[in-house]
PDB file of N, CA and C in Angstrom:
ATOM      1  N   UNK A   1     -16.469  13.539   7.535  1.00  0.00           N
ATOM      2  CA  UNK A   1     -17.166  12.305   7.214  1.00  0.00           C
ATOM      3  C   UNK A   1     -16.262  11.113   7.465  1.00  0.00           C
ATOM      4  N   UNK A   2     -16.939   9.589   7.612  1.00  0.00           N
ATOM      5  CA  UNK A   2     -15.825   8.893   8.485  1.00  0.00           C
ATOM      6  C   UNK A   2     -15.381   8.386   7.037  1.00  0.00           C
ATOM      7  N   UNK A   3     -16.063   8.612   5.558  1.00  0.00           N
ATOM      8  CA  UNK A   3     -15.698   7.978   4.677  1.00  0.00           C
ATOM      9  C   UNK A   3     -14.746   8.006   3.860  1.00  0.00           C
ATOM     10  N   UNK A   4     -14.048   9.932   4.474  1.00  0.00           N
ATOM     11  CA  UNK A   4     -12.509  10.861   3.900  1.00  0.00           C
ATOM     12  C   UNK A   4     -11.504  10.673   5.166  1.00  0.00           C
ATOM     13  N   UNK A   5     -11.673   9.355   5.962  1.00  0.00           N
ATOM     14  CA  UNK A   5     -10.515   9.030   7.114  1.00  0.00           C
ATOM     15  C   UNK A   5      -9.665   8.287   6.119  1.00  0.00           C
ATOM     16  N   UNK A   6      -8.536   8.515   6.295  1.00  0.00           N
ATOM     17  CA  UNK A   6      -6.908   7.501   6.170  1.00  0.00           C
ATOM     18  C   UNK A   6      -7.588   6.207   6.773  1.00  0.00           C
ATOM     19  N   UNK A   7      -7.404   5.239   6.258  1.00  0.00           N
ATOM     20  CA  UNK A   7      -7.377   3.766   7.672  1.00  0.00           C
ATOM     21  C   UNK A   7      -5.662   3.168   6.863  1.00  0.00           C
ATOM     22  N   UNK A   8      -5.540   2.861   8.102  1.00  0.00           N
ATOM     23  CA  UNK A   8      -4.386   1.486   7.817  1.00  0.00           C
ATOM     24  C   UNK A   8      -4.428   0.718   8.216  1.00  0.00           C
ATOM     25  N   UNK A   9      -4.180  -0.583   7.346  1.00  0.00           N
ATOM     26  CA  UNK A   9      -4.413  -2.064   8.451  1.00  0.00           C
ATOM     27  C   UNK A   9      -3.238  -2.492   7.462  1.00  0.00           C
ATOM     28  N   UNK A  10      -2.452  -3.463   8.567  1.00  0.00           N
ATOM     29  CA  UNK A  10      -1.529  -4.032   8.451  1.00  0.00           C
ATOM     30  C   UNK A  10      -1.465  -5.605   9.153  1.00  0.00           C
ATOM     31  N   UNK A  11      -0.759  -6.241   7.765  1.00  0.00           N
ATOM     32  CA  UNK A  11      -1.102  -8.260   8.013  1.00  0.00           C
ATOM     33  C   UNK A  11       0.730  -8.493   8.030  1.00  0.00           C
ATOM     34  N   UNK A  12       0.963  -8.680   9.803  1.00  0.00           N
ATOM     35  CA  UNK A  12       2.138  -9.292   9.874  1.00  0.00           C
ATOM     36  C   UNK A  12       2.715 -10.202   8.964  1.00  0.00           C
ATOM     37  N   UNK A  13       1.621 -11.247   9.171  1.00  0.00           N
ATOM     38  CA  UNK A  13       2.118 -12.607   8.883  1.00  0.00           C
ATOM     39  C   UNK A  13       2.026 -12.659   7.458  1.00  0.00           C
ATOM     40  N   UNK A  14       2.194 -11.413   6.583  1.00  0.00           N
ATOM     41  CA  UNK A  14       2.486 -11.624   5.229  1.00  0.00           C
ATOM     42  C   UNK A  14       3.142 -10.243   5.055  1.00  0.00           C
ATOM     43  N   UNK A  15       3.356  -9.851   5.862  1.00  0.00           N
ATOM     44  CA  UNK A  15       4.858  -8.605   5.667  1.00  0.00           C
ATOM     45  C   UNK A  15       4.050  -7.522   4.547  1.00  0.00           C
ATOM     46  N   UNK A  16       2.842  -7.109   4.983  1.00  0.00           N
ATOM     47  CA  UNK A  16       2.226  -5.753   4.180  1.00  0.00           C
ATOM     48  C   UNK A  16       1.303  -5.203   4.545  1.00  0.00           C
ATOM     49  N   UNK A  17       1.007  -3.867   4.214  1.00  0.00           N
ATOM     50  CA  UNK A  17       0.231  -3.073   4.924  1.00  0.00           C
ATOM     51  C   UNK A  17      -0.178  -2.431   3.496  1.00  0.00           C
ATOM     52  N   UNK A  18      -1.767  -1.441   4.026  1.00  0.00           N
ATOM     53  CA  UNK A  18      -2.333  -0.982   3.456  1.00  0.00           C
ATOM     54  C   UNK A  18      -3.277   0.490   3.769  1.00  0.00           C
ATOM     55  N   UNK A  19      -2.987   1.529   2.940  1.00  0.00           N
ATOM     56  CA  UNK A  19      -3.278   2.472   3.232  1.00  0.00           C
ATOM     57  C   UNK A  19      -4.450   2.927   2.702  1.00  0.00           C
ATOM     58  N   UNK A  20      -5.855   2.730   2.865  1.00  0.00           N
ATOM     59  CA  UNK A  20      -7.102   3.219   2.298  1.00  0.00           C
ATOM     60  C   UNK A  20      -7.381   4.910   2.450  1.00  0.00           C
ATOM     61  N   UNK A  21      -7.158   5.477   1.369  1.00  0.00           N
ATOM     62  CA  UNK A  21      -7.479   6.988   0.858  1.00  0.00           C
ATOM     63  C   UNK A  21      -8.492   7.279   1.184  1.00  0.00           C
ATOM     64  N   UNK A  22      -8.916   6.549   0.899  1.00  0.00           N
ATOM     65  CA  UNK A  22     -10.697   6.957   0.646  1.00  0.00           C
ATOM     66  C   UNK A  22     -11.447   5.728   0.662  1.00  0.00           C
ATOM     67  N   UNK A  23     -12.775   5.745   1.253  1.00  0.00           N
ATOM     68  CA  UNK A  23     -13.858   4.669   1.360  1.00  0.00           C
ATOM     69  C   UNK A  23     -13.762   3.785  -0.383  1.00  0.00           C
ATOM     70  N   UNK A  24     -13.705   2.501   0.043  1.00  0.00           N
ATOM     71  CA  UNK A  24     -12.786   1.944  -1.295  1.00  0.00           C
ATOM     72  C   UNK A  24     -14.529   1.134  -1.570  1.00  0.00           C
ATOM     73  N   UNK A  25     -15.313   1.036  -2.579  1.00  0.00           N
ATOM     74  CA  UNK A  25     -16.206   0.399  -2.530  1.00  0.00           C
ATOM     75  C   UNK A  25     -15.825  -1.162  -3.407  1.00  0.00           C
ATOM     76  N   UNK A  26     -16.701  -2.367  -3.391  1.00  0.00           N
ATOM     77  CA  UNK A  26     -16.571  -3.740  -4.390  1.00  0.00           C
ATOM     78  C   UNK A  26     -16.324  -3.228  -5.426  1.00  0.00           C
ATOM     79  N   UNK A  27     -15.118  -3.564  -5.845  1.00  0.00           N
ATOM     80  CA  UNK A  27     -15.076  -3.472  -7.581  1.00  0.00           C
ATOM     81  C   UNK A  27     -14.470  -2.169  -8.029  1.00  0.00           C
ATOM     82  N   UNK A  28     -14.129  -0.595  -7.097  1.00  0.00           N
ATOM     83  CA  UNK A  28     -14.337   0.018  -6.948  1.00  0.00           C
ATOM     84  C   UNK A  28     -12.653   0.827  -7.877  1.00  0.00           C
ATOM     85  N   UNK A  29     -11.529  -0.441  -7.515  1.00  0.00           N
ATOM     86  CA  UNK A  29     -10.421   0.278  -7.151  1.00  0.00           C
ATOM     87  C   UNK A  29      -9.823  -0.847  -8.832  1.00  0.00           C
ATOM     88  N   UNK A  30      -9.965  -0.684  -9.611  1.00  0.00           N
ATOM     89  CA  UNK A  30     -10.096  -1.389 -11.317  1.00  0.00           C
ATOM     90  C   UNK A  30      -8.827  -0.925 -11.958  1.00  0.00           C
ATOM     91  N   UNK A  31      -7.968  -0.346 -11.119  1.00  0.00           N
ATOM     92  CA  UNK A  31      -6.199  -0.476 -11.913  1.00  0.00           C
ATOM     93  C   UNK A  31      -5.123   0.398 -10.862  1.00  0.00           C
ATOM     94  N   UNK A  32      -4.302  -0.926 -10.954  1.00  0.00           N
ATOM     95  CA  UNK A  32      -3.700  -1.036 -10.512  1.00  0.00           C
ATOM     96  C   UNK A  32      -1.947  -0.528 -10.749  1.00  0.00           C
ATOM     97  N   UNK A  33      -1.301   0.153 -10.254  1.00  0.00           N
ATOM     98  CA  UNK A  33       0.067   0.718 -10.697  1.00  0.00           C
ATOM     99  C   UNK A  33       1.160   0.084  -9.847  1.00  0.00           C
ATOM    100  N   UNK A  34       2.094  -0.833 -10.061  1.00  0.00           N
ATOM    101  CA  UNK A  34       3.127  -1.055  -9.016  1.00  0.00           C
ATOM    102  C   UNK A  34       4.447  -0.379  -9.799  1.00  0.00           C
ATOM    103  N   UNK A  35       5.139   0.356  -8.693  1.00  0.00           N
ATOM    104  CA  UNK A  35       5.854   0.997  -8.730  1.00  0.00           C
ATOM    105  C   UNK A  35       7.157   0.368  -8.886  1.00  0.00           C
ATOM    106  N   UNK A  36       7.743   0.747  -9.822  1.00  0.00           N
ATOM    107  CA  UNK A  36       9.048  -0.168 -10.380  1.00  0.00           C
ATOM    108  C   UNK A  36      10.171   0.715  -9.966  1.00  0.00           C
ATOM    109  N   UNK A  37      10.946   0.631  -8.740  1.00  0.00           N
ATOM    110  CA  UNK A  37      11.712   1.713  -8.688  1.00  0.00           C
ATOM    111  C   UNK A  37      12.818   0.712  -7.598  1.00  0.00           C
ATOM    112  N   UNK A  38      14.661  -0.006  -8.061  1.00  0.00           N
ATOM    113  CA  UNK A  38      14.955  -0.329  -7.669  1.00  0.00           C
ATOM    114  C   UNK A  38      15.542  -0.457  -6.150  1.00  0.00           C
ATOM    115  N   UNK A  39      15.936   1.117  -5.627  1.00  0.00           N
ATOM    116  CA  UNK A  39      15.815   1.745  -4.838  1.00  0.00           C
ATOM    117  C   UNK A  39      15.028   0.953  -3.530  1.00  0.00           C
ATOM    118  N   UNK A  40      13.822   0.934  -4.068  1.00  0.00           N
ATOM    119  CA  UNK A  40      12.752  -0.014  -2.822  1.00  0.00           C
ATOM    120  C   UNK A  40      13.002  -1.272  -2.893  1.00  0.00           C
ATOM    121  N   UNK A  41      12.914  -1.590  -1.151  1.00  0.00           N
ATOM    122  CA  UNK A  41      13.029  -2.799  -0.679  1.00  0.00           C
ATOM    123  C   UNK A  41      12.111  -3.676  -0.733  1.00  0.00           C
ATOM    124  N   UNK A  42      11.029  -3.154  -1.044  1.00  0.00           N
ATOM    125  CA  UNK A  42       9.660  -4.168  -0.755  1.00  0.00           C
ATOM    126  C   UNK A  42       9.183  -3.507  -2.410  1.00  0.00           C
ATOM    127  N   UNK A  43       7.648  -3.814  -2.441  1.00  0.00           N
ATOM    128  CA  UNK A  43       6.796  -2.963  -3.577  1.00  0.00           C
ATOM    129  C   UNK A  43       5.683  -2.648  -2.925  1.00  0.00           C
ATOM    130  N   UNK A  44       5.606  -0.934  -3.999  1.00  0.00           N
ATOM    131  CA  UNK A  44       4.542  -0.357  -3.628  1.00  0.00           C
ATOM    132  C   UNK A  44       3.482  -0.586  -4.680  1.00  0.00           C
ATOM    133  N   UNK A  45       2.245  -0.327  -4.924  1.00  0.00           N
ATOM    134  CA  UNK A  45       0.942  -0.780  -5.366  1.00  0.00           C
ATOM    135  C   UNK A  45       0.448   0.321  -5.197  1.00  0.00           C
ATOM    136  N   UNK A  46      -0.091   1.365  -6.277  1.00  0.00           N
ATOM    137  CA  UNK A  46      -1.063   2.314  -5.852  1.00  0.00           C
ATOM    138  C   UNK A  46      -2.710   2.006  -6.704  1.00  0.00           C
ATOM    139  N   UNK A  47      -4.046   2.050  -6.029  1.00  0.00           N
ATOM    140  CA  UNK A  47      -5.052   1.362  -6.617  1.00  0.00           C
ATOM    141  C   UNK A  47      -5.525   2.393  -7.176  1.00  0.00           C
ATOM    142  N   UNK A  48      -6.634   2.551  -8.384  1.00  0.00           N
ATOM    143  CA  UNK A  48      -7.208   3.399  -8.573  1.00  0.00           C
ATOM    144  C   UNK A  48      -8.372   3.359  -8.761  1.00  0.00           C
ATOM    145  N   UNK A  49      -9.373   4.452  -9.226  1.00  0.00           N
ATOM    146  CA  UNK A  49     -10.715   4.272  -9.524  1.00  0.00           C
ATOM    147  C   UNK A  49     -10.709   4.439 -10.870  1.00  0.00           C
ATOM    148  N   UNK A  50     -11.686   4.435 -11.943  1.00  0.00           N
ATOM    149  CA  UNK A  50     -12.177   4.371 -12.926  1.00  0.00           C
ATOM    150  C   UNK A  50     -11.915   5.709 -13.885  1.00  0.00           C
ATOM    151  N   UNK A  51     -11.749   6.865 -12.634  1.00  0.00           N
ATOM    152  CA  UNK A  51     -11.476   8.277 -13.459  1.00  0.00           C
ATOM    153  C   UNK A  51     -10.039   8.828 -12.899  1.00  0.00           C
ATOM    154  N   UNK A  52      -9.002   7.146 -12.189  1.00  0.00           N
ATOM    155  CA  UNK A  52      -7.816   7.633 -12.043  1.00  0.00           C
ATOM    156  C   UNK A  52      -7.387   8.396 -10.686  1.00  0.00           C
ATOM    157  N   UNK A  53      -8.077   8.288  -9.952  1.00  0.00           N
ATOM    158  CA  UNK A  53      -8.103   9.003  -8.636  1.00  0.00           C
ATOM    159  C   UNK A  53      -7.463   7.893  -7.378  1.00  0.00           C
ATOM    160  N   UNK A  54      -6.896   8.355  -6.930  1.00  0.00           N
ATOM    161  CA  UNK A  54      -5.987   7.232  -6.127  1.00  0.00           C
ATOM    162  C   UNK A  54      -6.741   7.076  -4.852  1.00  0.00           C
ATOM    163  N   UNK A  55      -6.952   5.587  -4.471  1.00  0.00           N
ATOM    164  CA  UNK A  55      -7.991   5.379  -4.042  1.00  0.00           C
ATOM    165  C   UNK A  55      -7.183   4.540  -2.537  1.00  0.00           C
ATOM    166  N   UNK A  56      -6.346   3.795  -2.821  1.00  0.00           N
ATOM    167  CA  UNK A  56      -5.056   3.367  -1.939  1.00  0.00           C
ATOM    168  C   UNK A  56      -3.598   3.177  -2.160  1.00  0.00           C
ATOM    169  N   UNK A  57      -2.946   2.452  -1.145  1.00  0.00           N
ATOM    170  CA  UNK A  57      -1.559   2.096  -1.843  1.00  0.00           C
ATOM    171  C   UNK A  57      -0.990   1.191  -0.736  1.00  0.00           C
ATOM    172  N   UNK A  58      -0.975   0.072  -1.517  1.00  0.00           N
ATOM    173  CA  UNK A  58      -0.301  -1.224  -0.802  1.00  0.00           C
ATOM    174  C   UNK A  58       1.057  -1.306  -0.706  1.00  0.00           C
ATOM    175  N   UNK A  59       1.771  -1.910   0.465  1.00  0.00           N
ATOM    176  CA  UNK A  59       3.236  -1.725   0.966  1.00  0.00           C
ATOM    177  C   UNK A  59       2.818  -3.399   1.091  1.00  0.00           C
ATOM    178  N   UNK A  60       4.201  -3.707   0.030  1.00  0.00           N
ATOM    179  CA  UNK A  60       4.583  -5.685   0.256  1.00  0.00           C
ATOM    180  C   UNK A  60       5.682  -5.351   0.535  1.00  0.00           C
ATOM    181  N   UNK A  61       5.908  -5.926   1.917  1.00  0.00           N
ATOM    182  CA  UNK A  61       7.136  -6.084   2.552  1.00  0.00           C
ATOM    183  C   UNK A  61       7.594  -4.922   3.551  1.00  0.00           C
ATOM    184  N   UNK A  62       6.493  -4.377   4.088  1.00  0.00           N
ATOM    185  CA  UNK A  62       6.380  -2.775   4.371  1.00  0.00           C
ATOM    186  C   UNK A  62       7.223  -2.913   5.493  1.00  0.00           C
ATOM    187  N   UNK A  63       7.790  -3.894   6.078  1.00  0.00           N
ATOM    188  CA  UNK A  63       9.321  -3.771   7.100  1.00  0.00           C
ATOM    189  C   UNK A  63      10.212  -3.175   6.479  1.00  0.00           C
ATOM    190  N   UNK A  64      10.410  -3.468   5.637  1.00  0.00           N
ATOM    191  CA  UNK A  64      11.495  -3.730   4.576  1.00  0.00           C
ATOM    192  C   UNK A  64      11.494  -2.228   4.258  1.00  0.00           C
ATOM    193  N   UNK A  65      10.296  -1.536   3.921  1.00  0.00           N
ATOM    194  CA  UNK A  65      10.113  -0.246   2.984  1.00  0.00           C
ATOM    195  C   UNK A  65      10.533   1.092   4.273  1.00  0.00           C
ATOM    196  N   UNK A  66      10.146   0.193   5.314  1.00  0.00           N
ATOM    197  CA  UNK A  66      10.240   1.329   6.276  1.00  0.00           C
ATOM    198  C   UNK A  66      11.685   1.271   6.886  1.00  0.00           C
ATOM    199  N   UNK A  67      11.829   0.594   7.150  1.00  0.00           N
ATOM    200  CA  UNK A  67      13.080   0.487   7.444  1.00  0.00           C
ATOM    201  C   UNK A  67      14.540   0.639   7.073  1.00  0.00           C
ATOM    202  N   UNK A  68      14.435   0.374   5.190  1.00  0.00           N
ATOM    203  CA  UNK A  68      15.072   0.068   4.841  1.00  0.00           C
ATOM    204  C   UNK A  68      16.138  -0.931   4.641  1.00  0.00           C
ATOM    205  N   UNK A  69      17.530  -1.088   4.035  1.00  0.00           N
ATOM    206  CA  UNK A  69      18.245  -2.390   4.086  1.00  0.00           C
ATOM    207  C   UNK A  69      18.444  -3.475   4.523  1.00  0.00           C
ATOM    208  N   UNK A  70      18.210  -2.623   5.610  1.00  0.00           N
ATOM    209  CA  UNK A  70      18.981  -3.119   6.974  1.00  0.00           C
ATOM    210  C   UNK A  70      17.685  -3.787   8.083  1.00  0.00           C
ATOM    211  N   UNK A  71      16.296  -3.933   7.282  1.00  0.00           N
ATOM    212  CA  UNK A  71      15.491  -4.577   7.906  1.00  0.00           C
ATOM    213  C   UNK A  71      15.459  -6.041   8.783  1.00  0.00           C
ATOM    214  N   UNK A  72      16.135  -6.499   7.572  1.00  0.00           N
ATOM    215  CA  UNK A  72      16.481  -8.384   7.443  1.00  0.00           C
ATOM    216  C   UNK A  72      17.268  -8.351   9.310  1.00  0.00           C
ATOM    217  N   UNK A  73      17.909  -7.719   9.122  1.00  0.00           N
ATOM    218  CA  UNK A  73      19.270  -7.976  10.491  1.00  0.00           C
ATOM    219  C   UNK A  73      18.566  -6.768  11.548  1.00  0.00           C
ATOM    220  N   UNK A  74      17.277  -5.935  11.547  1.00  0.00           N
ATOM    221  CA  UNK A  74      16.326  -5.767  12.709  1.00  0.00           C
ATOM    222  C   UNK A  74      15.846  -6.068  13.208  1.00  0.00           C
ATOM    223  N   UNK A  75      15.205  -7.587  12.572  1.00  0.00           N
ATOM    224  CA  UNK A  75      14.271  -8.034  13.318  1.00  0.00           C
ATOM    225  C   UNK A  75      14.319  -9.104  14.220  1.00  0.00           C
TER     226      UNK A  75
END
């Protein structure tokens, strides 16, 4: 079904990307978890649904996350 595809879309010009799990409906994705872990360069965001089921997970700064440290002086 096209509605259990991965999508990713990613917005340069604000340094983040986004990974949709699952067909995300309005209103759909009602708490939110950002991951507090110093380690990471950027933050991660995982969304959820209503019964806790992970629905996406946002990358701020996802150069940064992928790359690691040493992003700043890659690009």
């Amino acid at each position: 079904m096209a509605e259990d595809r991965v999508v990713i879309t990613v917005d340069d010009e604000v340094d983040a990307a986004y990974i949709a799990l699952q067909h995300i409906g309005e209103g759909q994705a009602v708490r939110q978890i950002v991951v507090d872990d110093a380690r990471l360069s950027g933050e991660v965001v995982l969304d959820l649904d209503r019964r806790g089921r992970l629905l996406g997970i946002e990358l701020i700064g996802y150069r940064s996350l992928l790359e690691g440290d040493d992003a700043e002086t890659a690009l």
